[in-house]
PDB file of N, CA and C in Angstrom:
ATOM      1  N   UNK A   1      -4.462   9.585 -15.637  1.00  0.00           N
ATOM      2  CA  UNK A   1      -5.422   9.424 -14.559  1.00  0.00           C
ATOM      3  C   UNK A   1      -6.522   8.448 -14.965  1.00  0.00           C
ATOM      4  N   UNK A   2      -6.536   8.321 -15.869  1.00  0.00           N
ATOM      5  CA  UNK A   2      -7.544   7.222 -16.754  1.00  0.00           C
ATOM      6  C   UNK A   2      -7.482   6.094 -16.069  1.00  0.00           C
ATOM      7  N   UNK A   3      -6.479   5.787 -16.628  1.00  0.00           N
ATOM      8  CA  UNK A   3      -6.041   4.449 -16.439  1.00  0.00           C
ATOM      9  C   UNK A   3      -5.971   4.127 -14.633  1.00  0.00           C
ATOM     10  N   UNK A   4      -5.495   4.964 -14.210  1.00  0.00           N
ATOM     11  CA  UNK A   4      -5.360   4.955 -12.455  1.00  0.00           C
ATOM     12  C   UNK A   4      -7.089   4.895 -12.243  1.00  0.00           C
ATOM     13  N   UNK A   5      -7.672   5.694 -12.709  1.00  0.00           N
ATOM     14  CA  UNK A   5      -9.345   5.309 -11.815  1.00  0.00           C
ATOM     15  C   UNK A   5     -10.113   4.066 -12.917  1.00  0.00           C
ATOM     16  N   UNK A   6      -9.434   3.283 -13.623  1.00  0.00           N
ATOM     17  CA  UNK A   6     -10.256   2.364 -14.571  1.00  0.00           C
ATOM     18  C   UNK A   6      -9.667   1.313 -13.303  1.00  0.00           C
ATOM     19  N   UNK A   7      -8.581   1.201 -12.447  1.00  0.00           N
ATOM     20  CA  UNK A   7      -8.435   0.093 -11.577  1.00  0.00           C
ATOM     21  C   UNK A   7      -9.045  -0.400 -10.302  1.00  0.00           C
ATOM     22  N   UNK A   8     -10.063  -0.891 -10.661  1.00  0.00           N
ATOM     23  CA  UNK A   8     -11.509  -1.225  -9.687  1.00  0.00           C
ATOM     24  C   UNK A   8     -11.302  -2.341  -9.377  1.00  0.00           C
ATOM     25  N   UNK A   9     -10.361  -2.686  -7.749  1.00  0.00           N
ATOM     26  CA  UNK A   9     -10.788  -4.143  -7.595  1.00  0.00           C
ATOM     27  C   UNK A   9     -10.138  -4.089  -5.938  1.00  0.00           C
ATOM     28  N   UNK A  10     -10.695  -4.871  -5.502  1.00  0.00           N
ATOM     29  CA  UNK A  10     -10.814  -5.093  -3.975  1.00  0.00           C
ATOM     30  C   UNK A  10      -9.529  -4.796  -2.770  1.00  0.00           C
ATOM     31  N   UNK A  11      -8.518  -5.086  -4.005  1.00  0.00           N
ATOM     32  CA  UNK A  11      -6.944  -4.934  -3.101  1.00  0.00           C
ATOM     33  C   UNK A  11      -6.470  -4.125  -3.909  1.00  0.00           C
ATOM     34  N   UNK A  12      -6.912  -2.743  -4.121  1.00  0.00           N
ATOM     35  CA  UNK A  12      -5.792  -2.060  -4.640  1.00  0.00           C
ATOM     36  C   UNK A  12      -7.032  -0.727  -4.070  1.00  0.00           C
ATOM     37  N   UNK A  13      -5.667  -0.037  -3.798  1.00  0.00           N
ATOM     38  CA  UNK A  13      -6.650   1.158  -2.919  1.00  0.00           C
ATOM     39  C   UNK A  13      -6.755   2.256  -4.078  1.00  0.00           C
ATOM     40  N   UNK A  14      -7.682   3.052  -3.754  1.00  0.00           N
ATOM     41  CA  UNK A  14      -8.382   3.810  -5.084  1.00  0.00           C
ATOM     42  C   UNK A  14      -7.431   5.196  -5.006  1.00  0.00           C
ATOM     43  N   UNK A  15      -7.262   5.753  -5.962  1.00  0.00           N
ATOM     44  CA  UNK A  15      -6.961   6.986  -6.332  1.00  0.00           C
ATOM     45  C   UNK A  15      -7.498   7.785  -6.802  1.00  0.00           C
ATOM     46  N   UNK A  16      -7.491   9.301  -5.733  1.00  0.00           N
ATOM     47  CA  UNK A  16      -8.512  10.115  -6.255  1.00  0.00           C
ATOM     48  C   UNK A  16      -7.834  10.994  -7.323  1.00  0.00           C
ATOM     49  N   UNK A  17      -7.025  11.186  -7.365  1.00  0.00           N
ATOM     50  CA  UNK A  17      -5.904  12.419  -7.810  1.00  0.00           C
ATOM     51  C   UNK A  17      -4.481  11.818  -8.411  1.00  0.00           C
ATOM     52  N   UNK A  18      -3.929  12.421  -9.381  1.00  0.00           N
ATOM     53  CA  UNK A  18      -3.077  12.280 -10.115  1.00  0.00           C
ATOM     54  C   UNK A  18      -2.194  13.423 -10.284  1.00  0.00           C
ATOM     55  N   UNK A  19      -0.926  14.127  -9.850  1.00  0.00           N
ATOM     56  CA  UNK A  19      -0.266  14.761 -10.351  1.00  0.00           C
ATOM     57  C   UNK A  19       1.529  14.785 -10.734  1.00  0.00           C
ATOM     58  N   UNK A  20       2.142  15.640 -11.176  1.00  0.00           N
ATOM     59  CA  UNK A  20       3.655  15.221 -11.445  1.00  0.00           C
ATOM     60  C   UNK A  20       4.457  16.563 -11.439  1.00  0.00           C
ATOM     61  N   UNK A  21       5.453  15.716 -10.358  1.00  0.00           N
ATOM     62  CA  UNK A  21       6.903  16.968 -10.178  1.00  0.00           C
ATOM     63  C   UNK A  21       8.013  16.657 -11.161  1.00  0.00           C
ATOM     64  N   UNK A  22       8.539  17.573 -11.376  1.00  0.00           N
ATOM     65  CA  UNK A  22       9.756  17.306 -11.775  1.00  0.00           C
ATOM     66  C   UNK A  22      10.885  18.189 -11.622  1.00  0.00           C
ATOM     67  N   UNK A  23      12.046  17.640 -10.959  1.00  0.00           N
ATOM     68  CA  UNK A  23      13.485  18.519 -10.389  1.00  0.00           C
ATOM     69  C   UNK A  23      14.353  18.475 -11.796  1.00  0.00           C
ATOM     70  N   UNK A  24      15.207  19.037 -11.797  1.00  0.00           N
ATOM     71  CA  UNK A  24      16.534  18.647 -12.874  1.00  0.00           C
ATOM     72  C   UNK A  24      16.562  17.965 -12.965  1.00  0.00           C
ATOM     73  N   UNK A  25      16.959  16.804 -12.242  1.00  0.00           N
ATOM     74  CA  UNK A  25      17.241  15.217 -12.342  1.00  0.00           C
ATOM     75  C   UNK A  25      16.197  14.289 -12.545  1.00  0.00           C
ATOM     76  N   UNK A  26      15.238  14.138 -12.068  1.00  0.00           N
ATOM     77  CA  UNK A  26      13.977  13.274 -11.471  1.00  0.00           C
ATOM     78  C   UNK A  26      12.568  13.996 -11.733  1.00  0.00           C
ATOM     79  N   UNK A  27      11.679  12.766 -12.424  1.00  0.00           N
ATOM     80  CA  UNK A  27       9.803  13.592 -12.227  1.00  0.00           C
ATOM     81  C   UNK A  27       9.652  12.602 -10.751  1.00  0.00           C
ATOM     82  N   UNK A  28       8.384  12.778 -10.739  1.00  0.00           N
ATOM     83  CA  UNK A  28       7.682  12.641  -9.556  1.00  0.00           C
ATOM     84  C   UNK A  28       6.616  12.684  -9.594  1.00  0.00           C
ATOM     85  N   UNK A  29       5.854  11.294  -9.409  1.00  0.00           N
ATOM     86  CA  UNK A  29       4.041  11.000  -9.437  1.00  0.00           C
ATOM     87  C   UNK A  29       3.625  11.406  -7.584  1.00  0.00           C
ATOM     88  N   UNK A  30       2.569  11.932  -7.733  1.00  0.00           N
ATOM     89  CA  UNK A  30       2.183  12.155  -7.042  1.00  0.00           C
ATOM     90  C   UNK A  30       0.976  11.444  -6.812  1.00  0.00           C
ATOM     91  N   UNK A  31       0.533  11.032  -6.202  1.00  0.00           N
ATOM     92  CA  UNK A  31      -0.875  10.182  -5.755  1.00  0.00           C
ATOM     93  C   UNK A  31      -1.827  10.613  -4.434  1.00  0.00           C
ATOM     94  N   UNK A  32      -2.986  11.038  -5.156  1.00  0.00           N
ATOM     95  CA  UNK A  32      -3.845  11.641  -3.946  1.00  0.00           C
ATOM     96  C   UNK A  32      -4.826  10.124  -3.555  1.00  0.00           C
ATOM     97  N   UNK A  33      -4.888   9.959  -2.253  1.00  0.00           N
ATOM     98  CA  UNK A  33      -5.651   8.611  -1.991  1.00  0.00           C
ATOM     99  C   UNK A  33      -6.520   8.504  -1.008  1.00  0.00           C
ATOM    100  N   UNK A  34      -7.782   8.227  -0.609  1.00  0.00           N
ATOM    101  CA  UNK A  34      -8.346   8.636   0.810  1.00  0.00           C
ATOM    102  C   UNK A  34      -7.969   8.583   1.877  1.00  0.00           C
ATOM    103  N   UNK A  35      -8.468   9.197   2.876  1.00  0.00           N
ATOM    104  CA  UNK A  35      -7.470   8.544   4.116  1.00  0.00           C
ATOM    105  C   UNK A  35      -8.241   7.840   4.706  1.00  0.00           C
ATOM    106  N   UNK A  36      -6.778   7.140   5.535  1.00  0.00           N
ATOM    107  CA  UNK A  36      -7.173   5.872   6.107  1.00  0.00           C
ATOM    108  C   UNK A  36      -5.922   5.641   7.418  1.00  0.00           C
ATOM    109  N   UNK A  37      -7.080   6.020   8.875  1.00  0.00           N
ATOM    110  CA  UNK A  37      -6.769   5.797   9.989  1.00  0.00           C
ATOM    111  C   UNK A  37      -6.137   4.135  10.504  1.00  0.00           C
ATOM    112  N   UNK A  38      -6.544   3.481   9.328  1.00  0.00           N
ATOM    113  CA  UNK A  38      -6.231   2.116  10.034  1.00  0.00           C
ATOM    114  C   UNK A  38      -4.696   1.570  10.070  1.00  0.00           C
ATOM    115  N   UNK A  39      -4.341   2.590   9.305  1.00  0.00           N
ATOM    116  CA  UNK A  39      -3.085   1.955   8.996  1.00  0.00           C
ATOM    117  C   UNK A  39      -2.150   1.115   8.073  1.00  0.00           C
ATOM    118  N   UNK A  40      -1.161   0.817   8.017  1.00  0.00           N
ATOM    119  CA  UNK A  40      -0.139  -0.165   6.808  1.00  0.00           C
ATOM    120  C   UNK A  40      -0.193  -1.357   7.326  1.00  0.00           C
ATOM    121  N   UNK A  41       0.522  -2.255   6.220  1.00  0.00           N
ATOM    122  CA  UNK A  41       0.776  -3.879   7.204  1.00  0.00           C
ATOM    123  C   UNK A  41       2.020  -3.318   8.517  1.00  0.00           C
ATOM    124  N   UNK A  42       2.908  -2.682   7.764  1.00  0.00           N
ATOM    125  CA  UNK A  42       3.724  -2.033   8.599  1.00  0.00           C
ATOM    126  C   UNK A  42       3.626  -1.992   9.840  1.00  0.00           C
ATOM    127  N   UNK A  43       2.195  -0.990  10.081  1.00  0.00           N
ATOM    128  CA  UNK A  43       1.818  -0.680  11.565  1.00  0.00           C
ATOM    129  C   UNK A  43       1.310  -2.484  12.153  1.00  0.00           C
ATOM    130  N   UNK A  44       0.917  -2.979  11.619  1.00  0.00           N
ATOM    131  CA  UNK A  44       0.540  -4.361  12.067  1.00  0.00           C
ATOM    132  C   UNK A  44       1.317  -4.696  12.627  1.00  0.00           C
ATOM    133  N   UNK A  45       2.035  -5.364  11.954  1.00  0.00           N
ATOM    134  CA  UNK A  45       3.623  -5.765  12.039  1.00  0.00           C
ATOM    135  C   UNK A  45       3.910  -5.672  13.038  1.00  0.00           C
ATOM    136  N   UNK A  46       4.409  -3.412  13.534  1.00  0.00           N
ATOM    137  CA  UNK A  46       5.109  -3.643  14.844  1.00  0.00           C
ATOM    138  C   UNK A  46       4.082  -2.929  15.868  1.00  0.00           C
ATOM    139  N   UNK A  47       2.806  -3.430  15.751  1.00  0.00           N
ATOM    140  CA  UNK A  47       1.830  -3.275  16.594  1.00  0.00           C
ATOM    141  C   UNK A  47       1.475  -1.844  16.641  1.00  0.00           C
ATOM    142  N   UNK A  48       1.564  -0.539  15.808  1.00  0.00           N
ATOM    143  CA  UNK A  48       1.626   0.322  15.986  1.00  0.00           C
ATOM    144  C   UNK A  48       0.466   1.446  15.204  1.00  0.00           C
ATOM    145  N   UNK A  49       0.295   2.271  16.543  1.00  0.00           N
ATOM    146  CA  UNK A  49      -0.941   3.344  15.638  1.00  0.00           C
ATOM    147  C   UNK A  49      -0.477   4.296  14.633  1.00  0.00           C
ATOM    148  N   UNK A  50      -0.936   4.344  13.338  1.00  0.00           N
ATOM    149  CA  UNK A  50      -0.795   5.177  12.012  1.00  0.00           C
ATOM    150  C   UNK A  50      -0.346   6.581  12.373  1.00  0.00           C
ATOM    151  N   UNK A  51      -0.512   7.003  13.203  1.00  0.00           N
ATOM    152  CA  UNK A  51      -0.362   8.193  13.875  1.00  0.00           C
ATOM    153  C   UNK A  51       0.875   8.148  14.952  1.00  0.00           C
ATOM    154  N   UNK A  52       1.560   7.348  15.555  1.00  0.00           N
ATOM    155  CA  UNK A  52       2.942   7.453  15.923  1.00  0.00           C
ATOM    156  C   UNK A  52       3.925   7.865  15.148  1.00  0.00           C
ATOM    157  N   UNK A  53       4.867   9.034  15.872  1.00  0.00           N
ATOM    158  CA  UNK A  53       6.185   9.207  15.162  1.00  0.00           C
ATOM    159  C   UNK A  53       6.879   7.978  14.706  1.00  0.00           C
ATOM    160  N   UNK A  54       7.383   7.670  13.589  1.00  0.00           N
ATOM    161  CA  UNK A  54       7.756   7.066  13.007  1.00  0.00           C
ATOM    162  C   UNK A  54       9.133   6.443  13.624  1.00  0.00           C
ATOM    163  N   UNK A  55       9.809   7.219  14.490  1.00  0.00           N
ATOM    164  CA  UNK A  55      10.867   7.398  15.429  1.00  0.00           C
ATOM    165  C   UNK A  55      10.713   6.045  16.616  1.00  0.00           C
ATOM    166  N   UNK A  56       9.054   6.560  16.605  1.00  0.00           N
ATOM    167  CA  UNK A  56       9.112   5.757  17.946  1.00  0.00           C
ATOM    168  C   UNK A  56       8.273   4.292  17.556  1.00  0.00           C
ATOM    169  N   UNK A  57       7.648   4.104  16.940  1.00  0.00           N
ATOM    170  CA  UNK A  57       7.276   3.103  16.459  1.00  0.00           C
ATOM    171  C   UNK A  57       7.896   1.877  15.036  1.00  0.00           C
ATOM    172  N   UNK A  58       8.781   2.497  14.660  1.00  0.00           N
ATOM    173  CA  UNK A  58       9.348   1.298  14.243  1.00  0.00           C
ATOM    174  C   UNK A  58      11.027   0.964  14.702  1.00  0.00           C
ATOM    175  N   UNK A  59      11.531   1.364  15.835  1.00  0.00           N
ATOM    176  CA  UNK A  59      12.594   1.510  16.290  1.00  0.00           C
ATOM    177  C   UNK A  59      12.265   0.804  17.125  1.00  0.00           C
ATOM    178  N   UNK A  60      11.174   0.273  17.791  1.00  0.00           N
ATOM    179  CA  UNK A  60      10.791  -1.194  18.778  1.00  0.00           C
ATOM    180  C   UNK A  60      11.138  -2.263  17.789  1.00  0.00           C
ATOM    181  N   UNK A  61      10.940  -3.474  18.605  1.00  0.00           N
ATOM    182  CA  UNK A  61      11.050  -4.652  17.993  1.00  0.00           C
ATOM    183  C   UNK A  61       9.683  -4.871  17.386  1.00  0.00           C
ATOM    184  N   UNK A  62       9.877  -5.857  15.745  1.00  0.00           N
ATOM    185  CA  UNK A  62       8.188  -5.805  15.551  1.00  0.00           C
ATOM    186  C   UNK A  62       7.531  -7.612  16.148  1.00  0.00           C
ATOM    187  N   UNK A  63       6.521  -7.791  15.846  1.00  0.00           N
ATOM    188  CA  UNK A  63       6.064  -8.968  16.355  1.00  0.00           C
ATOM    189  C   UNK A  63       5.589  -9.821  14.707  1.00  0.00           C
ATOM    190  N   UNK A  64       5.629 -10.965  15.031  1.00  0.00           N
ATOM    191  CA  UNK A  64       5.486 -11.849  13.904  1.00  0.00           C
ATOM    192  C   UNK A  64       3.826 -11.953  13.678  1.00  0.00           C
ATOM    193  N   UNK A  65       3.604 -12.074  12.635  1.00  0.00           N
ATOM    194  CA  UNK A  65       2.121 -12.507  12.461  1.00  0.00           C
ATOM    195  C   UNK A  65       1.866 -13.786  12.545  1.00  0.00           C
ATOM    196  N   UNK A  66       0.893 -14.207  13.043  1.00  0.00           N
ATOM    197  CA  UNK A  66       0.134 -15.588  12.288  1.00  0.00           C
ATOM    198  C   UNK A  66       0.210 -16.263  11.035  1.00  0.00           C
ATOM    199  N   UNK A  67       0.326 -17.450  10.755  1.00  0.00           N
ATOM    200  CA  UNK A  67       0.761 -18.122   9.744  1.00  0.00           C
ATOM    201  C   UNK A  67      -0.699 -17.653   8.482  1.00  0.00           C
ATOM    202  N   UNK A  68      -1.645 -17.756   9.151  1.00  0.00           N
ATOM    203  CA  UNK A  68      -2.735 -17.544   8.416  1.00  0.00           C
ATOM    204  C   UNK A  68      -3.346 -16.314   8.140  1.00  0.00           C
ATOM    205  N   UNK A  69      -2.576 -15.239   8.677  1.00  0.00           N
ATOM    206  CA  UNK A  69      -2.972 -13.526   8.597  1.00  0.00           C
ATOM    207  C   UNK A  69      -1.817 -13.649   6.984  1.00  0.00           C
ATOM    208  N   UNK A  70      -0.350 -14.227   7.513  1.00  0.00           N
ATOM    209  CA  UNK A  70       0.269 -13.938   6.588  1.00  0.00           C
ATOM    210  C   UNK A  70       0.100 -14.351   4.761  1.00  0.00           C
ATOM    211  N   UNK A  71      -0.715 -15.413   4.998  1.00  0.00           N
ATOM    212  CA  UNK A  71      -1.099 -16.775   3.791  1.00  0.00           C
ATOM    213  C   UNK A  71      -2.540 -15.191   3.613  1.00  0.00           C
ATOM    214  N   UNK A  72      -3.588 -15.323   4.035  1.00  0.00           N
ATOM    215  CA  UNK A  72      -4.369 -14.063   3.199  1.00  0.00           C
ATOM    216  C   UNK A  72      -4.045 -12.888   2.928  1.00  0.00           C
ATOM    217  N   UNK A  73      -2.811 -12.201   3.505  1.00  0.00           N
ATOM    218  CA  UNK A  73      -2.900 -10.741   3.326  1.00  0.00           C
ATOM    219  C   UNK A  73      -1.801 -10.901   2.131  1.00  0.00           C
ATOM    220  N   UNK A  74      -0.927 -11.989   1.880  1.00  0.00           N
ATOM    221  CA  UNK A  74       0.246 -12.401   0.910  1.00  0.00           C
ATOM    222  C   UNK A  74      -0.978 -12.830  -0.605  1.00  0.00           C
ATOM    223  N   UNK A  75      -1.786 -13.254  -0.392  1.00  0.00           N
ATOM    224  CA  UNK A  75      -2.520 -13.808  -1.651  1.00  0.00           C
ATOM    225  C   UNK A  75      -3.465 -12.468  -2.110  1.00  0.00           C
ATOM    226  N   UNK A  76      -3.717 -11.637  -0.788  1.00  0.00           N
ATOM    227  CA  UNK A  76      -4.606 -10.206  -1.664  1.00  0.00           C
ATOM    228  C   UNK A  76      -3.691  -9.846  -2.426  1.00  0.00           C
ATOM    229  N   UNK A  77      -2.179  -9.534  -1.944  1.00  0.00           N
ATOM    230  CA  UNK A  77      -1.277  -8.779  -2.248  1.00  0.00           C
ATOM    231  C   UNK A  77      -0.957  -9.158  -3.693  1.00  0.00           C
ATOM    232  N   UNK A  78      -1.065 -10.391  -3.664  1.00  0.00           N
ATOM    233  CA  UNK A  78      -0.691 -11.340  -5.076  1.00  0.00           C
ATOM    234  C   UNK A  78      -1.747 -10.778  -6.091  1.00  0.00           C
ATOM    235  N   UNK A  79      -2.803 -10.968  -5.787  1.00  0.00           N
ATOM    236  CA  UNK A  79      -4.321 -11.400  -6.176  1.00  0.00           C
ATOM    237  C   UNK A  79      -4.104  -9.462  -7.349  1.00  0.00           C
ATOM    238  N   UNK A  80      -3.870  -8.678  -6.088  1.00  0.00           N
ATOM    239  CA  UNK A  80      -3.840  -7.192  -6.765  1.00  0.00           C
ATOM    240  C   UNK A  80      -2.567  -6.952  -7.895  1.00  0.00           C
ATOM    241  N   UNK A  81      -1.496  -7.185  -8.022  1.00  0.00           N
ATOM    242  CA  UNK A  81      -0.956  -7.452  -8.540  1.00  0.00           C
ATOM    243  C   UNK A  81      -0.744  -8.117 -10.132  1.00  0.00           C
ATOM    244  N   UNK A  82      -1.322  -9.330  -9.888  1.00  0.00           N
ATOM    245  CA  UNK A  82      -1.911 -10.303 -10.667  1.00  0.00           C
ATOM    246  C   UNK A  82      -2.599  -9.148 -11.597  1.00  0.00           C
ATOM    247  N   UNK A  83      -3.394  -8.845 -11.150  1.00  0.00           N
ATOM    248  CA  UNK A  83      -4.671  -8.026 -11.692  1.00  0.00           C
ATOM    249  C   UNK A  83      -3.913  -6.797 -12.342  1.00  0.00           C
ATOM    250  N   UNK A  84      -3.033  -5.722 -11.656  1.00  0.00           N
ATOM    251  CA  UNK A  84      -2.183  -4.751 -12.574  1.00  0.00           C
ATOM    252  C   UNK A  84      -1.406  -5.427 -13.657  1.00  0.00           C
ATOM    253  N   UNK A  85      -1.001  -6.513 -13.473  1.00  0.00           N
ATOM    254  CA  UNK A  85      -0.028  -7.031 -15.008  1.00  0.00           C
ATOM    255  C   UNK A  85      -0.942  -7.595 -15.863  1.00  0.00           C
ATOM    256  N   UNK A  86      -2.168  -8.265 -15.616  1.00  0.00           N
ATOM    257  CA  UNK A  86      -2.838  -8.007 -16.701  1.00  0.00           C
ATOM    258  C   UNK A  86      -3.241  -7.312 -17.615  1.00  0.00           C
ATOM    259  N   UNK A  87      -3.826  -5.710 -17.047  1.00  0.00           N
ATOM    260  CA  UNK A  87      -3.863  -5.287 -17.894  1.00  0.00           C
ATOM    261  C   UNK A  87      -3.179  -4.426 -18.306  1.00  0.00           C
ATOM    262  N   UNK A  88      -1.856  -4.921 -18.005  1.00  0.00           N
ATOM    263  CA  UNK A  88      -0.517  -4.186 -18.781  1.00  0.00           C
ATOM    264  C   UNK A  88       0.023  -3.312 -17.904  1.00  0.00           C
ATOM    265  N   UNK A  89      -0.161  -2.917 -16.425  1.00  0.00           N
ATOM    266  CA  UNK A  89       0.358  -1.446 -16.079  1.00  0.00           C
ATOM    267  C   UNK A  89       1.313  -1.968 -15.294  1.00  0.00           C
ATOM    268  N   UNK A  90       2.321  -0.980 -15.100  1.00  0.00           N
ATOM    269  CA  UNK A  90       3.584  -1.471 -14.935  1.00  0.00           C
ATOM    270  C   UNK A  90       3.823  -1.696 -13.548  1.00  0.00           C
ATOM    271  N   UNK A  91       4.260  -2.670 -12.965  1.00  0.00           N
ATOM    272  CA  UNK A  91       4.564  -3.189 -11.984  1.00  0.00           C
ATOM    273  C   UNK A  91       5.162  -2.622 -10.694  1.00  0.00           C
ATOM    274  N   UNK A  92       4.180  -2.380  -9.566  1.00  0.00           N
ATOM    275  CA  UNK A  92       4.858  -1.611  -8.926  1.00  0.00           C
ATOM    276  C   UNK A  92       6.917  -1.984  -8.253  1.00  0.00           C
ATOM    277  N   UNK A  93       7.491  -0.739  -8.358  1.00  0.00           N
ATOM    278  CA  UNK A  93       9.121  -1.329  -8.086  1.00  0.00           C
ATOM    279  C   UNK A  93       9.132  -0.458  -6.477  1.00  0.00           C
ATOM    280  N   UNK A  94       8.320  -0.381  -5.699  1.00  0.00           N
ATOM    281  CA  UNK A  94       8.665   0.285  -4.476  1.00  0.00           C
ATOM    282  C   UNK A  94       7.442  -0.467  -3.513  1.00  0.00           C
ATOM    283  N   UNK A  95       7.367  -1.935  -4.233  1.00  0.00           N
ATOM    284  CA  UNK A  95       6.090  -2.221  -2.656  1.00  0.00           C
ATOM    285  C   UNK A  95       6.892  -2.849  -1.494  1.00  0.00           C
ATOM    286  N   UNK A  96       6.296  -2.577  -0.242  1.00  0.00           N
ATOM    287  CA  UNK A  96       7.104  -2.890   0.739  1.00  0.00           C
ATOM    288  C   UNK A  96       5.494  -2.735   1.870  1.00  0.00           C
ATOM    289  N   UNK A  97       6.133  -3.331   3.170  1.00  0.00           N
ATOM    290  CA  UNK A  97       4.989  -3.437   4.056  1.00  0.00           C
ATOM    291  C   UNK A  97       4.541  -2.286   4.424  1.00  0.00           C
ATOM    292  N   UNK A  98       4.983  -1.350   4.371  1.00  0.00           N
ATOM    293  CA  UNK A  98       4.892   0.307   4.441  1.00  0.00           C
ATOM    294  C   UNK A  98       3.699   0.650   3.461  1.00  0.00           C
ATOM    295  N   UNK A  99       3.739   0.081   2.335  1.00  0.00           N
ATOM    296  CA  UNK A  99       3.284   1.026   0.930  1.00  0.00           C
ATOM    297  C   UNK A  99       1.615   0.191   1.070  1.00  0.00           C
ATOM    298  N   UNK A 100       1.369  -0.788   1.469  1.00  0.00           N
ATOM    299  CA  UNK A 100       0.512  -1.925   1.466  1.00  0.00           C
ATOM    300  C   UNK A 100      -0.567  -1.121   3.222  1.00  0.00           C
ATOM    301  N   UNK A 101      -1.849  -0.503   2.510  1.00  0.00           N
ATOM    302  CA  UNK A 101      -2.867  -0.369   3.130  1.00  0.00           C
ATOM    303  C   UNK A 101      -3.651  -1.284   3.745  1.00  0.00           C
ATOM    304  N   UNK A 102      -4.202  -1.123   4.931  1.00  0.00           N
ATOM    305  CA  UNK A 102      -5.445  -2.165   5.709  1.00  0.00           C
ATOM    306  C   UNK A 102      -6.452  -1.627   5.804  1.00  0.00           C
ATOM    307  N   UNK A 103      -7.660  -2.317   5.514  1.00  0.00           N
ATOM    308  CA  UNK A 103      -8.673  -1.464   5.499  1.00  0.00           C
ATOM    309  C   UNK A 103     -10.017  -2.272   5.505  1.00  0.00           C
ATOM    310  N   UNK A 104     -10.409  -2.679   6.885  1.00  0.00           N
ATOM    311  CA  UNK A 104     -11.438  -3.806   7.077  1.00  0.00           C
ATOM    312  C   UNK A 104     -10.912  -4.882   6.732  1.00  0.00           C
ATOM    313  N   UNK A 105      -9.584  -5.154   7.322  1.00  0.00           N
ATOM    314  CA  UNK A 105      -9.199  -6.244   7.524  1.00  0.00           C
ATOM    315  C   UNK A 105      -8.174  -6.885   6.024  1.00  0.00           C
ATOM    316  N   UNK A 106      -8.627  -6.344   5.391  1.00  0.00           N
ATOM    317  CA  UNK A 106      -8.054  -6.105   3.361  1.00  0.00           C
ATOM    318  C   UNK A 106      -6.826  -5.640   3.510  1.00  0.00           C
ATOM    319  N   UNK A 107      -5.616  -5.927   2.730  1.00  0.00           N
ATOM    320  CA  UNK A 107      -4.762  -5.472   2.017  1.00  0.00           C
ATOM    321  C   UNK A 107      -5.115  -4.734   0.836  1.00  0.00           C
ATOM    322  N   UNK A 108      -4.525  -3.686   0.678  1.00  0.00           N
ATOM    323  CA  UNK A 108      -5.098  -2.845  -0.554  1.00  0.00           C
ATOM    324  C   UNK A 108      -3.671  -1.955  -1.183  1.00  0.00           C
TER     325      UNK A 108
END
């Protein structure tokens, strides 16, 4: 958990909580994080409120962004990133437009 709250920087959303499952097969991190009504790029994407069944909102068609929404929210994304391999922590292997928070306009 150290290391998770030493990561202070503009595009990476904060973690309050740290815990771990583990089945026979598989552990499991758990991540407690504030909430946040605004939504994923995800919901951007296919125009959709954080709070729609999942059923019904990404089973529409989604809409394309702007060349220039995509060029800043692609360079936070970078920018945060950048910043975890520096100081060594391991690279997230599950980011996707889903996993990627908005929050005043920020990727986080």
């Amino acid at each position: 958990m150290e290391l998770l709250g030493s990561l202070h920087h503009p595009y990476i959303y904060p973690v309050l909580d740290l815990g771990f499952l583990r089945s026979s097969a598989n552990g499991y991190a758990c991540l407690v994080t504030p909430f946040n009504s605004r939504g994923s790029l995800k919901d951007l994407i296919y125009k959709a409120q954080w709070n729609e069944p999942w059923v019904k909102k990404y089973t529409r068609k989604p809409n394309g962004l702007p060349v220039s929404q995509v060029q800043r929210l692609g360079r936070q994304i970078l920018e945060a990133l950048l910043f975890l391999k520096e100081r060594g922590f391991p690279l997230h292997g599950h980011l996707h437009s889903g996993n990627v928070i908005l929050q005043n306009g920020a990727a986080r």
